[in-house]
N, C-alpha and C. Protein backbone atom coordinates (compact mmCIF):
# COMPACT_ATOMS: atom_id res chain seq x y z
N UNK A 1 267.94 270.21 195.28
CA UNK A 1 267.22 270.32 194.03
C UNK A 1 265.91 271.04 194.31
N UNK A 2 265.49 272.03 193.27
CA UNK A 2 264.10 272.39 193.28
C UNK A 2 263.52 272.14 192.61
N UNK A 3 262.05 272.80 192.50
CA UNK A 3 261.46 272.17 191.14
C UNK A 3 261.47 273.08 190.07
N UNK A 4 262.24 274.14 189.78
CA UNK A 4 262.88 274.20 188.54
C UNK A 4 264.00 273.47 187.91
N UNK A 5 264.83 272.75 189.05
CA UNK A 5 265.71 271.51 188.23
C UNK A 5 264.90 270.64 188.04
N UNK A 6 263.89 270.34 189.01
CA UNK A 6 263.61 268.49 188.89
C UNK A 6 262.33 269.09 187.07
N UNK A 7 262.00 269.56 187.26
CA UNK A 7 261.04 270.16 185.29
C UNK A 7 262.12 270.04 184.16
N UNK A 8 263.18 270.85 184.19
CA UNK A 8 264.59 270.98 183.67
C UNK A 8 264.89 269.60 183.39
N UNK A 9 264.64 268.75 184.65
CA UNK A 9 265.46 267.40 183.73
C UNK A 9 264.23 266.50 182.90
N UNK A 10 262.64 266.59 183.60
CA UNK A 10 261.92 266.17 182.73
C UNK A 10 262.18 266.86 181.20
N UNK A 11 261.89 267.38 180.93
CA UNK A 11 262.00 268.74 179.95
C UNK A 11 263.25 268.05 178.60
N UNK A 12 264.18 267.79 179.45
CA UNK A 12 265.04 267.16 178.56
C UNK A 12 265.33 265.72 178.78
N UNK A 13 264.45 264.90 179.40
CA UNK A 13 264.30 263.79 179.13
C UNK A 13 263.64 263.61 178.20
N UNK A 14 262.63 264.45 177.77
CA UNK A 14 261.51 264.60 176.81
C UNK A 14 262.04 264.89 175.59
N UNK A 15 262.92 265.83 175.69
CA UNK A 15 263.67 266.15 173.79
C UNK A 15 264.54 265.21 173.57
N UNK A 16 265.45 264.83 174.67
CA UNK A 16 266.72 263.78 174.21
C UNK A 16 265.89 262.33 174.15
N UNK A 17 265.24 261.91 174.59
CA UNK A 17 264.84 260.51 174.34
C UNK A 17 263.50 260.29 173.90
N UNK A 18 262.46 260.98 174.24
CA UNK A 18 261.39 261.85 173.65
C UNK A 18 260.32 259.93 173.66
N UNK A 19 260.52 259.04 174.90
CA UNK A 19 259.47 258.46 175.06
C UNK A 19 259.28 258.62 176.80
N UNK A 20 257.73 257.95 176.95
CA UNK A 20 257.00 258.09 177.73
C UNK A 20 258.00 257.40 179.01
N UNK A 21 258.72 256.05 178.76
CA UNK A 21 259.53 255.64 179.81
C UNK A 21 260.58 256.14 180.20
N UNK A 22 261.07 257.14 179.18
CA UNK A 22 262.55 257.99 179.74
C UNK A 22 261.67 259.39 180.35
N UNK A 23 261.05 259.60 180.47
CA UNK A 23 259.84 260.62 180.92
C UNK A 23 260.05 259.93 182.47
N UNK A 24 258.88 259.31 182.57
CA UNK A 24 258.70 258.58 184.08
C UNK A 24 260.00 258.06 184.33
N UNK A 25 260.85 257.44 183.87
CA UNK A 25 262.00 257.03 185.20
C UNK A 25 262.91 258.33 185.42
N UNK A 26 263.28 259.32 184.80
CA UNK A 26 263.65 260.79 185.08
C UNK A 26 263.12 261.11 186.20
N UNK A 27 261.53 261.04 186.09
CA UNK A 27 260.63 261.92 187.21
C UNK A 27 260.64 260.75 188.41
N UNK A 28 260.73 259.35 188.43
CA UNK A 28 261.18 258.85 189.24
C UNK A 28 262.50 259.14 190.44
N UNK A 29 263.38 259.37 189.51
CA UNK A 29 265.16 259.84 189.67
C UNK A 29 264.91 261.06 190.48
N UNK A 30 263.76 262.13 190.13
CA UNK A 30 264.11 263.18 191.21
C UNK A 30 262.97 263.36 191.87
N UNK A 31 262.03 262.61 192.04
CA UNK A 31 261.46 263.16 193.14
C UNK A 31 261.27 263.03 194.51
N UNK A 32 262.46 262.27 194.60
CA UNK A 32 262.97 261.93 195.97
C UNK A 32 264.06 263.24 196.34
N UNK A 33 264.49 263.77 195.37
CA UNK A 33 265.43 264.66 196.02
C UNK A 33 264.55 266.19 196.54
N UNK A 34 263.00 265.99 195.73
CA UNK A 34 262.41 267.33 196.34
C UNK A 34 261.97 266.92 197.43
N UNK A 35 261.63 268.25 198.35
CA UNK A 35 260.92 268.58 199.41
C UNK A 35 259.37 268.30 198.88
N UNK A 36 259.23 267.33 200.17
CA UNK A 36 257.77 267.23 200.17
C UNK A 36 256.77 267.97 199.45
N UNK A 37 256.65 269.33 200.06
CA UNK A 37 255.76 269.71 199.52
C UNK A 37 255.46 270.14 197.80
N UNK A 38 257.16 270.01 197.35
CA UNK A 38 256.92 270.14 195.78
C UNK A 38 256.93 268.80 195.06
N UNK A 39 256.43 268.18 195.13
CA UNK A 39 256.58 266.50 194.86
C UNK A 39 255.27 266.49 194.12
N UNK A 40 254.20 267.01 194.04
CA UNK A 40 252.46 266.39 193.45
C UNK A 40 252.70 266.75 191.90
N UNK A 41 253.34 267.97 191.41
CA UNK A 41 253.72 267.84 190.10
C UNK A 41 254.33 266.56 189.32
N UNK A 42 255.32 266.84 190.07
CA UNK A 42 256.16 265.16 189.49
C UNK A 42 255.11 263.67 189.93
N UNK A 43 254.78 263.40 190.91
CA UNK A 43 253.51 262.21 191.04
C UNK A 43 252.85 262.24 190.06
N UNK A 44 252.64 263.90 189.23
CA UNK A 44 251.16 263.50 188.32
C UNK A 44 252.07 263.02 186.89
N UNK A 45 253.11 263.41 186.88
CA UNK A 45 254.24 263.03 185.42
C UNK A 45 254.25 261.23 185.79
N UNK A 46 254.31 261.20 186.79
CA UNK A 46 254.82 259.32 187.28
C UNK A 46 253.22 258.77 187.16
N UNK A 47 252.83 259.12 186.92
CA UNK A 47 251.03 258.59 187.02
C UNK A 47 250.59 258.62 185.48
N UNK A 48 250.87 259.58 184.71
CA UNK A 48 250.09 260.22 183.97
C UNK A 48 250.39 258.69 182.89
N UNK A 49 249.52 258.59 182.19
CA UNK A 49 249.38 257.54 181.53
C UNK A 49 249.81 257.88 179.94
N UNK A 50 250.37 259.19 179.89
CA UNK A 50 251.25 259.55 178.88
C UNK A 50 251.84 260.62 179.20
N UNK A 51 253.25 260.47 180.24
CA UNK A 51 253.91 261.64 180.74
C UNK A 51 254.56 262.32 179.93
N UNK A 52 254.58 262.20 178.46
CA UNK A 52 255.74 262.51 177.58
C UNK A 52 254.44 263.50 176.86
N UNK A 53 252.68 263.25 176.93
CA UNK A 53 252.10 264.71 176.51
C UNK A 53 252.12 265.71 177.55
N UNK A 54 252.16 264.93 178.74
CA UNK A 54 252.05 265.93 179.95
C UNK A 54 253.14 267.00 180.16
N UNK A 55 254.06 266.34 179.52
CA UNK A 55 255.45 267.18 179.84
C UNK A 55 255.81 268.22 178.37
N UNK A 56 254.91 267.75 177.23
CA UNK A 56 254.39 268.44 176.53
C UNK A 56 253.36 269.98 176.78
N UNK A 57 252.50 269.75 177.49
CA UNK A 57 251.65 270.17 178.02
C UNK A 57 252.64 271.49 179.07
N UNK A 58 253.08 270.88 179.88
CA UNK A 58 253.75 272.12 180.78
C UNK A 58 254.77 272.86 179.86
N UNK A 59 255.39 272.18 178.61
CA UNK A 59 256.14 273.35 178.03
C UNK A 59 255.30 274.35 177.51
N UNK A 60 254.44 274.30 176.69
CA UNK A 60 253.55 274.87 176.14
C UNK A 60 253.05 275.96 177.08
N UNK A 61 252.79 275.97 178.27
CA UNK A 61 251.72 276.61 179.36
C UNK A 61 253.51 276.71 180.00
N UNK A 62 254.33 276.96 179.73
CA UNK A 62 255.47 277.65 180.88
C UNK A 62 255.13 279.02 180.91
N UNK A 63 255.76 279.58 181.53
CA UNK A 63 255.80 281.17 181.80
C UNK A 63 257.37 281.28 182.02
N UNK A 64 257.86 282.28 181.03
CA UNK A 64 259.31 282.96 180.84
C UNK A 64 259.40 283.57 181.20
């Protein structure tokens, strides 16, 4: 997994269930499968004290 899948599944944890706890246990679910060094994105989704604006927030500010 990279971290264009492990965003990908936040991303649509966020439209299909569209709360803050299906947010964080998603970003829970993969950030064990990234490599270390891409892991501080997802920590700040598992931290963020409303991961469901945060994940708001990175759609908005993506780059296509």
């Amino acid at each position: 997994m990279n971290l264009t899948d492990a965003t990908l599944v936040l991303l649509l944890a966020a439209r299909i269930h569209g709360t803050d706890e299906a947010v964080r246990v998603s970003a829970k679910s993969v950030v064990k499968k990234l490599p270390r060094s891409k892991r501080d994105l997802i920590y700040k989704v598992i931290d963020s004290e409303s991961p469901l604006d945060l994940v708001g927030f990175l759609i908005e500010n993506l780059e296509l």
